[in-house]
C-alpha atoms as a PDB file:
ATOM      1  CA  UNK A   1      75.746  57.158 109.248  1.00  0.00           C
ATOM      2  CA  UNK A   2      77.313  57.293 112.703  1.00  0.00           C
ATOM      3  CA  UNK A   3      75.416  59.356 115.873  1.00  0.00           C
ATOM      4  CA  UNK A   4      76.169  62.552 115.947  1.00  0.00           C
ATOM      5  CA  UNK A   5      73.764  64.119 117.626  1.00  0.00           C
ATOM      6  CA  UNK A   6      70.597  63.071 119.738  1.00  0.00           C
ATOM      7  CA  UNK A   7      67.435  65.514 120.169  1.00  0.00           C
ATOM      8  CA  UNK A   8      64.352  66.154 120.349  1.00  0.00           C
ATOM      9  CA  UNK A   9      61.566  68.661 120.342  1.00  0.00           C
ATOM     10  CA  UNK A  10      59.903  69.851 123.008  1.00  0.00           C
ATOM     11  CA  UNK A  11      57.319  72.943 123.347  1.00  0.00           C
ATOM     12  CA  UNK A  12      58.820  74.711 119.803  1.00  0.00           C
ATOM     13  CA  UNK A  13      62.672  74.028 121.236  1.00  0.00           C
ATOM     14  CA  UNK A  14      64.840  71.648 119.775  1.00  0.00           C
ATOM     15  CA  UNK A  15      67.390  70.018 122.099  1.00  0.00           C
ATOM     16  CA  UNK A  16      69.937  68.226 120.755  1.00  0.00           C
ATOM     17  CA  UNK A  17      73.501  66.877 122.315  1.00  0.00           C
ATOM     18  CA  UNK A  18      75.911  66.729 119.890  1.00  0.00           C
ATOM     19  CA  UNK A  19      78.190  62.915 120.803  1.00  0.00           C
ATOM     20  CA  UNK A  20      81.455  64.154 119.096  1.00  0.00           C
ATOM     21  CA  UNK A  21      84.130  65.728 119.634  1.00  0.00           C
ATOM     22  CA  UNK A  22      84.935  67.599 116.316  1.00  0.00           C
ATOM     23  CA  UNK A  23      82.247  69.334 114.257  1.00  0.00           C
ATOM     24  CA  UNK A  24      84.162  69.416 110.750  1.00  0.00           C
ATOM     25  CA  UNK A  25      83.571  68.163 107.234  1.00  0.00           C
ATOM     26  CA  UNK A  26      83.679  64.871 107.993  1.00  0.00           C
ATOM     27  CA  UNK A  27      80.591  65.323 110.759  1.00  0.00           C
ATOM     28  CA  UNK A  28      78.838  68.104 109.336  1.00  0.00           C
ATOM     29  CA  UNK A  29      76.896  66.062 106.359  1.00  0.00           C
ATOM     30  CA  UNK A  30      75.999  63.704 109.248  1.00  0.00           C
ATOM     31  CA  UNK A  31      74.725  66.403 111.241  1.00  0.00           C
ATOM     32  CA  UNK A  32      72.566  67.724 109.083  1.00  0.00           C
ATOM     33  CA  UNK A  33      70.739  64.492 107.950  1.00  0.00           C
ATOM     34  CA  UNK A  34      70.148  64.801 111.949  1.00  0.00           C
ATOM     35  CA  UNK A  35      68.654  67.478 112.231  1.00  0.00           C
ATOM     36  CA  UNK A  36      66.493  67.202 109.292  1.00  0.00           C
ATOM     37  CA  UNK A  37      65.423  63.517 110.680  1.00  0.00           C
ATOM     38  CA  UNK A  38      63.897  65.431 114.098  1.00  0.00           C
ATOM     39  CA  UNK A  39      63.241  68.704 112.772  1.00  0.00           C
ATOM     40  CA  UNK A  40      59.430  69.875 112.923  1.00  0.00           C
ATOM     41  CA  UNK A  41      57.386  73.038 111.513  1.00  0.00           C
ATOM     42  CA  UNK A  42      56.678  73.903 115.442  1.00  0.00           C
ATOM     43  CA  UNK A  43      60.427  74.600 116.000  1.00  0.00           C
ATOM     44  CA  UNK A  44      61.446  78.022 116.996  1.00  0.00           C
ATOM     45  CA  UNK A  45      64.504  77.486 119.144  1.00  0.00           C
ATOM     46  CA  UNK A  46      67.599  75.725 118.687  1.00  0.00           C
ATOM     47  CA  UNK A  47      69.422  74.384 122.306  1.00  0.00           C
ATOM     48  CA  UNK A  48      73.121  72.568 121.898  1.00  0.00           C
ATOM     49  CA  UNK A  49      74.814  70.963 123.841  1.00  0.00           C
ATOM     50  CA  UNK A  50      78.365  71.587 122.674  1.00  0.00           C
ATOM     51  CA  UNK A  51      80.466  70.027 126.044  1.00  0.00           C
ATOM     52  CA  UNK A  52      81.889  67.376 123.972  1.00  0.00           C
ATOM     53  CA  UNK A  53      83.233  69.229 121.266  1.00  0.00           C
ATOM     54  CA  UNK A  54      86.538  71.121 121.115  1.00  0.00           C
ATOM     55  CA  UNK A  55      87.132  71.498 117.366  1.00  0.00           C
ATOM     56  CA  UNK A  56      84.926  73.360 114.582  1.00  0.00           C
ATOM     57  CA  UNK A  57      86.145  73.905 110.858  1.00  0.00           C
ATOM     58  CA  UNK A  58      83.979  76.194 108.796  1.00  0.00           C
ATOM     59  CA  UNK A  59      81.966  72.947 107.257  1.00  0.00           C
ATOM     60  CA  UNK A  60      80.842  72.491 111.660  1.00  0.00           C
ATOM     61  CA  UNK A  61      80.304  76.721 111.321  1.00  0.00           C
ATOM     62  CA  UNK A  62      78.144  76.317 107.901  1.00  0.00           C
ATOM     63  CA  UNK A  63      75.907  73.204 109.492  1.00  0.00           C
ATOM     64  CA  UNK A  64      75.339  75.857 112.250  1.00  0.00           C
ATOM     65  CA  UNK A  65      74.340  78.609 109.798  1.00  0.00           C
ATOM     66  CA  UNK A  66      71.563  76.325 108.146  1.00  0.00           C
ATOM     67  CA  UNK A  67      70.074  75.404 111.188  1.00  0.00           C
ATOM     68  CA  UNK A  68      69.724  79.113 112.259  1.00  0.00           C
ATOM     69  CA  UNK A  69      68.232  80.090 108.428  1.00  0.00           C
ATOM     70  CA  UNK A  70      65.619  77.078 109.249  1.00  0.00           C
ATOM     71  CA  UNK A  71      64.097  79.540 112.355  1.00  0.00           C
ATOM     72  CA  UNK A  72      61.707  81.915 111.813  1.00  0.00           C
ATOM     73  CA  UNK A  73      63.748  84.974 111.698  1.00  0.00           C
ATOM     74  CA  UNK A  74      61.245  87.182 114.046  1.00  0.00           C
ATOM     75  CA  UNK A  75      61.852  85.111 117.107  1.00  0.00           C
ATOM     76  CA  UNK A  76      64.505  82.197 115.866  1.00  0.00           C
ATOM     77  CA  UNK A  77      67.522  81.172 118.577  1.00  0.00           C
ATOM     78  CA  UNK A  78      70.403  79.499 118.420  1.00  0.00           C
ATOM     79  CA  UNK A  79      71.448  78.816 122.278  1.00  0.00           C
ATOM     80  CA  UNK A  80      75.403  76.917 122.433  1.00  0.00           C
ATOM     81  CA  UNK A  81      75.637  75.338 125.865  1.00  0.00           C
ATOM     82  CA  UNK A  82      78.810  74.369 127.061  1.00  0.00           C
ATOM     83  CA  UNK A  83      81.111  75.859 124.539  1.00  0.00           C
ATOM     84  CA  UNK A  84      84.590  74.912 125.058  1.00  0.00           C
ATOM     85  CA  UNK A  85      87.520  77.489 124.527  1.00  0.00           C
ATOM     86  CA  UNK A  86      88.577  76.570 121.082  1.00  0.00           C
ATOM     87  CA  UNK A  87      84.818  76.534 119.978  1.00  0.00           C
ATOM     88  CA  UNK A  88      84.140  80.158 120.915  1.00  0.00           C
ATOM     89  CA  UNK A  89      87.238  81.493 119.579  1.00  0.00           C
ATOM     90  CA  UNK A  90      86.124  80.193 116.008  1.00  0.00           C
ATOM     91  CA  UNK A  91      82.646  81.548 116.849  1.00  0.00           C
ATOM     92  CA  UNK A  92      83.562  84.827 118.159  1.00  0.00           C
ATOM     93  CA  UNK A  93      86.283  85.282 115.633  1.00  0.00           C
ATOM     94  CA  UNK A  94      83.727  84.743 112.872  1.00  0.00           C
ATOM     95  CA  UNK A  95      81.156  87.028 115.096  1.00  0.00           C
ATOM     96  CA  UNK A  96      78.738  84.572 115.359  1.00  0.00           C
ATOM     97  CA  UNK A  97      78.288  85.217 118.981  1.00  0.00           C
ATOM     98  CA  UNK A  98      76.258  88.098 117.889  1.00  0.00           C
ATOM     99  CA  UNK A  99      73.225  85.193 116.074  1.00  0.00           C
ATOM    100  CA  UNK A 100      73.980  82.759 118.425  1.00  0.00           C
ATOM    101  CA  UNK A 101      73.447  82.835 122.558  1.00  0.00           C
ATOM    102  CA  UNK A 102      76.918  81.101 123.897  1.00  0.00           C
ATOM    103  CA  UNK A 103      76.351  79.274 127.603  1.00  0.00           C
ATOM    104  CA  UNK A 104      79.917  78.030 128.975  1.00  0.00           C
END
């Protein structure tokens, strides 16, 4: 399992920094075994760091999905820092910048 991310939590927010450049099907099952690894029940916010990635398939957009269903849904975010061009067209095409908070 290569690195695909590194995190941690801190006060209920999960920070992670994603260390590729493409979050597709090939990433995505390593992303998630991620997450799970440094996911806790105190979590209630989501922070990535998305500066190194310019390319998301809908496997990348479904990994981002489960980690939003994982929040409690009365005060659960999902904050994208850094999203490069090609990222936020996929996630504004797909209208996902209405669940998750983009930061360029």
């Amino acid at each position: 399992m290569s690195t695909v991310i590194e995190g941690q939590v801190d006060d209920g927010v999960l920070r992670v920094a994603l260390g590729i450049n493409r979050l597709d099907a090939s990433a995505s099952r390593d992303f998630k075994k991620q997450v799970d690894a440094i996911w806790s029940p105190e979590v209630t916010q989501v922070e990535m760091n998305f500066g190194s990635v310019d390319f998301i398939d809908s496997s990348g957009v479904g990994a981002l999905i489960g980690v939003y269903k994982r929040l409690p849904s009365d005060d659960g975010l999902v904050r994208l820092k850094g999203v490069q061009a090609p990222v936020q067209s996929v996630i504004e095409l797909l209208r996902l910048h209405k669940i998750f908070e983009i930061e360029n």
